[in-house]
Protein backbone atom coordinates (compact mmCIF):
# COMPACT_ATOMS: atom_id res chain seq x y z
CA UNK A 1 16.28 24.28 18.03
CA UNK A 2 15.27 25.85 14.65
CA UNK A 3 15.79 29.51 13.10
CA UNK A 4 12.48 31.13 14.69
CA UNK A 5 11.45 34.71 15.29
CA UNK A 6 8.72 35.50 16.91
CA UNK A 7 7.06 32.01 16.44
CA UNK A 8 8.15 32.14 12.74
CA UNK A 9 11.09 29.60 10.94
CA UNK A 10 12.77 31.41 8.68
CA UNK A 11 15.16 30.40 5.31
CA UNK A 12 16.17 31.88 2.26
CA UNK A 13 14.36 31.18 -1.09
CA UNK A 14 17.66 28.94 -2.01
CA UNK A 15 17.01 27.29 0.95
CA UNK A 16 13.36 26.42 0.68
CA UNK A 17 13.60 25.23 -2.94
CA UNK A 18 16.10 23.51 -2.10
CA UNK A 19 13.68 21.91 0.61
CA UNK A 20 11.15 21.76 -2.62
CA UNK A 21 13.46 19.80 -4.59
CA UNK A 22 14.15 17.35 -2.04
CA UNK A 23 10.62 16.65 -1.39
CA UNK A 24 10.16 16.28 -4.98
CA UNK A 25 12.85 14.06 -5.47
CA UNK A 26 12.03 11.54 -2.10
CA UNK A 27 7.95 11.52 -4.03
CA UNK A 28 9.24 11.02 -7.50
CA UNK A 29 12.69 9.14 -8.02
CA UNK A 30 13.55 7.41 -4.21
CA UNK A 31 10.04 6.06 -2.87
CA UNK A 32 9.08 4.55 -6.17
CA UNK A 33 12.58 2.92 -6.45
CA UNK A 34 12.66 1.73 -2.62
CA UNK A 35 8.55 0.13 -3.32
CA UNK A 36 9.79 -1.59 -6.53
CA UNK A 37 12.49 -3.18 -4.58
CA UNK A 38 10.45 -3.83 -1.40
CA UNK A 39 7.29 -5.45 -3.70
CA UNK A 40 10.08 -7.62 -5.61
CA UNK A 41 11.26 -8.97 -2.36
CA UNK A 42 8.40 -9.83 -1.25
CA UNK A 43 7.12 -11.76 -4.27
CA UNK A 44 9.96 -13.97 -3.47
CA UNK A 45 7.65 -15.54 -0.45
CA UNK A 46 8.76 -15.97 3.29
CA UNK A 47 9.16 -12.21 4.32
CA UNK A 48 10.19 -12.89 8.28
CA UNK A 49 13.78 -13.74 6.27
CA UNK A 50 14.21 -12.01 3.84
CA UNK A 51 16.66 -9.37 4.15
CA UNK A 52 15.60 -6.65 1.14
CA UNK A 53 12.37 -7.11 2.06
CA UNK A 54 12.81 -6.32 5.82
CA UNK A 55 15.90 -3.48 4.89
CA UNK A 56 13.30 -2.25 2.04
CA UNK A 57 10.57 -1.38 4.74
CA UNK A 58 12.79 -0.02 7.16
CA UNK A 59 13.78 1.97 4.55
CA UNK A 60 10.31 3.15 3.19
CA UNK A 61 9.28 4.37 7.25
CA UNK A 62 12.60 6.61 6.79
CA UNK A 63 11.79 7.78 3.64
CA UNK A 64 7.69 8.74 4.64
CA UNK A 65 9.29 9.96 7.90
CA UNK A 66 11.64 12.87 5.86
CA UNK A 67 8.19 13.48 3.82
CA UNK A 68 6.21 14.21 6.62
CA UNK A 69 9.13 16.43 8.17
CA UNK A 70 9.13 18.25 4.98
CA UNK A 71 5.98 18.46 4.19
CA UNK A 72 5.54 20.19 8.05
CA UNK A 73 8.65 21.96 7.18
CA UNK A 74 7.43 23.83 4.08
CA UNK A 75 4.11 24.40 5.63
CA UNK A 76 5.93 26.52 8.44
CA UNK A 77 8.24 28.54 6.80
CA UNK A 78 8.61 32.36 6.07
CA UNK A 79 11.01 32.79 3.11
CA UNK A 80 12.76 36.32 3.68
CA UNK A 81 13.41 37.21 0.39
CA UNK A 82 14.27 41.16 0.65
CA UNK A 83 16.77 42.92 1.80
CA UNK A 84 16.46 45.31 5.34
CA UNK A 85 16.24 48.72 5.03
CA UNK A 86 19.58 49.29 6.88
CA UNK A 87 22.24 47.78 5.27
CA UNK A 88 25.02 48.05 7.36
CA UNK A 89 23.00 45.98 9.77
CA UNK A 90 23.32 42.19 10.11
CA UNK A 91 19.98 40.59 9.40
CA UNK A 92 18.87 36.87 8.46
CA UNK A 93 20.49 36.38 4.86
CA UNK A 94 23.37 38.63 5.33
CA UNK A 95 26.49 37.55 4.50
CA UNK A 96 29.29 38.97 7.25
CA UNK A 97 33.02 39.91 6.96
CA UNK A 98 34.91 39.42 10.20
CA UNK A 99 38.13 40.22 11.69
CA UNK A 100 39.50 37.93 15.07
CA UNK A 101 42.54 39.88 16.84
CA UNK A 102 45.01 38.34 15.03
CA UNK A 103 44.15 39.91 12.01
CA UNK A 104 42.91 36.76 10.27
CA UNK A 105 39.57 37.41 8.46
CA UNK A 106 36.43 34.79 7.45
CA UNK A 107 33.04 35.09 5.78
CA UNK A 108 29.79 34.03 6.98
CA UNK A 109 26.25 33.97 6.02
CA UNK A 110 23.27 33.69 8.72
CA UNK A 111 20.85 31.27 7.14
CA UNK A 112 18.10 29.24 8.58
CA UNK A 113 18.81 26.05 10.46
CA UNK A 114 17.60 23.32 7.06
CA UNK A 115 20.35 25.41 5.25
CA UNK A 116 23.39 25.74 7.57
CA UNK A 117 26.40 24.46 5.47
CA UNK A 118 29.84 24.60 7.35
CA UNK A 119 31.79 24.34 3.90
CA UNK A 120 30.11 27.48 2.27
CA UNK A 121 30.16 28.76 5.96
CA UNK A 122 27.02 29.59 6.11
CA UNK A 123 25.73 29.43 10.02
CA UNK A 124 22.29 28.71 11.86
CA UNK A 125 20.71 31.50 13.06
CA UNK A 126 19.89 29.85 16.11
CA UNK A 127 24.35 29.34 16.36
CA UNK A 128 25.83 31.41 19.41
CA UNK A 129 27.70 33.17 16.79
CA UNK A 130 24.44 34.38 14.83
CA UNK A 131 23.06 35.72 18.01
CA UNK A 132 25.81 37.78 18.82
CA UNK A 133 25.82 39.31 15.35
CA UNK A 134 22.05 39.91 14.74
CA UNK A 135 21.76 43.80 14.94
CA UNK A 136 25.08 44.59 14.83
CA UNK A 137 26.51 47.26 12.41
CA UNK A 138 29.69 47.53 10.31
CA UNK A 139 32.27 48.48 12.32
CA UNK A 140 31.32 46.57 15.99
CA UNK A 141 32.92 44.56 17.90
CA UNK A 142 31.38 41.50 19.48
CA UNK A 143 32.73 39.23 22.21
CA UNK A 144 32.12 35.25 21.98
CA UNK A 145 32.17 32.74 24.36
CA UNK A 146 33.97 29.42 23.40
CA UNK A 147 34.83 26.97 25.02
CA UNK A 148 38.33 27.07 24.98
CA UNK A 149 37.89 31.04 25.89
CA UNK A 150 36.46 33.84 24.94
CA UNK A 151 37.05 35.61 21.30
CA UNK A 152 36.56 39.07 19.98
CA UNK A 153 35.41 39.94 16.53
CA UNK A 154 35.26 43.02 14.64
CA UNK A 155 32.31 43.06 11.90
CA UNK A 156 34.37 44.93 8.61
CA UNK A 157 31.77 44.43 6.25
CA UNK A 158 27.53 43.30 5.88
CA UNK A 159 26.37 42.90 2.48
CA UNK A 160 23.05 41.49 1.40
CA UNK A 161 24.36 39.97 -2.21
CA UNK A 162 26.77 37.16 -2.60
CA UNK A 163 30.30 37.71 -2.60
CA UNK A 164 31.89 37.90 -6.05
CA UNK A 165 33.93 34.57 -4.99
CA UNK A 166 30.81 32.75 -4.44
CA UNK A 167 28.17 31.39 -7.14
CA UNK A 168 24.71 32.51 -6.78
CA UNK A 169 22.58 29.73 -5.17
CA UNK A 170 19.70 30.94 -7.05
């Protein structure tokens, strides 16, 4: 499932140059490096066993399999790259302060589903989480259904700009 409204997939700018620089990176540095290695290999004569030759080709479909998924992937997307006009509203991008009943808060951003990053927390916004937030002001409360039970949240905070704890991704 990716992050798609109304037939669109949508990521940040960080995230789609960061999509960019992959792409560029796989074409540039890992390809060529992979079909220097593959061609050595098999200059070396009988291919059917030669292990860097047949690794090195298995390889190189994985490699033009991630450029063809990117390339596809770029092609699709819709960068948001503004903020909403209500700002106590969580949209796509927004970065979300939340309070569970024990008092215990946690930060996360909604990003598109090539960007999620569980270390920054940064969530899909196709995640059961992001759904129950989208649309939500400061100051609601949302139920969520886990597994292990259900859990209520209370939204303190929605800002559009990266908390002063976290580095800029641009």
């Amino acid at each position: 499932m990716t992050a798609k409204i109304s037939g669109k997939v949508y990521i940040t700018p960080e995230g789609a140059r960061a999509l960019r620089d992959e792409l560029n990176n796989i074409w540039r540095v890992t390809r060529p490096a992979v079909t220097r290695i593959v061609a050595a290999a098999a200059a070396l004569g009988d291919r059917s066993e030669n292990a860097d030759y047949i690794y090195g080709k298995k390889h190189l479909r994985e490699i033009d399999k991630r450029i063809r998924y990117l390339t596809r992937r770029l092609d699709n997307l819709e960068i948001v790259d503004r903020r909403p006009d209500d700002l106590e509203r969580v949209f796509f991008g927004a970065w979300i302060e939340l309070e569970d009943d024990d008092g215990q808060c946690r930060r996360v951003r909604i990003v598109g589903a090539d960007e999620f990053d569980l270390k920054k927390t940064w969530i899909s916004l196709d995640s059961p989480l992001a759904r129950a937030l989208l649309g939500k002001r400061q100051g609601d409360d949302i139920v969520l259904a886990l597994p292990v039970g259900r859990q209520a949240l209370s939204i303190k905070a929605v800002s559009y700009e990266p908390p002063p704890t976290e580095p800029s991704q641009e």
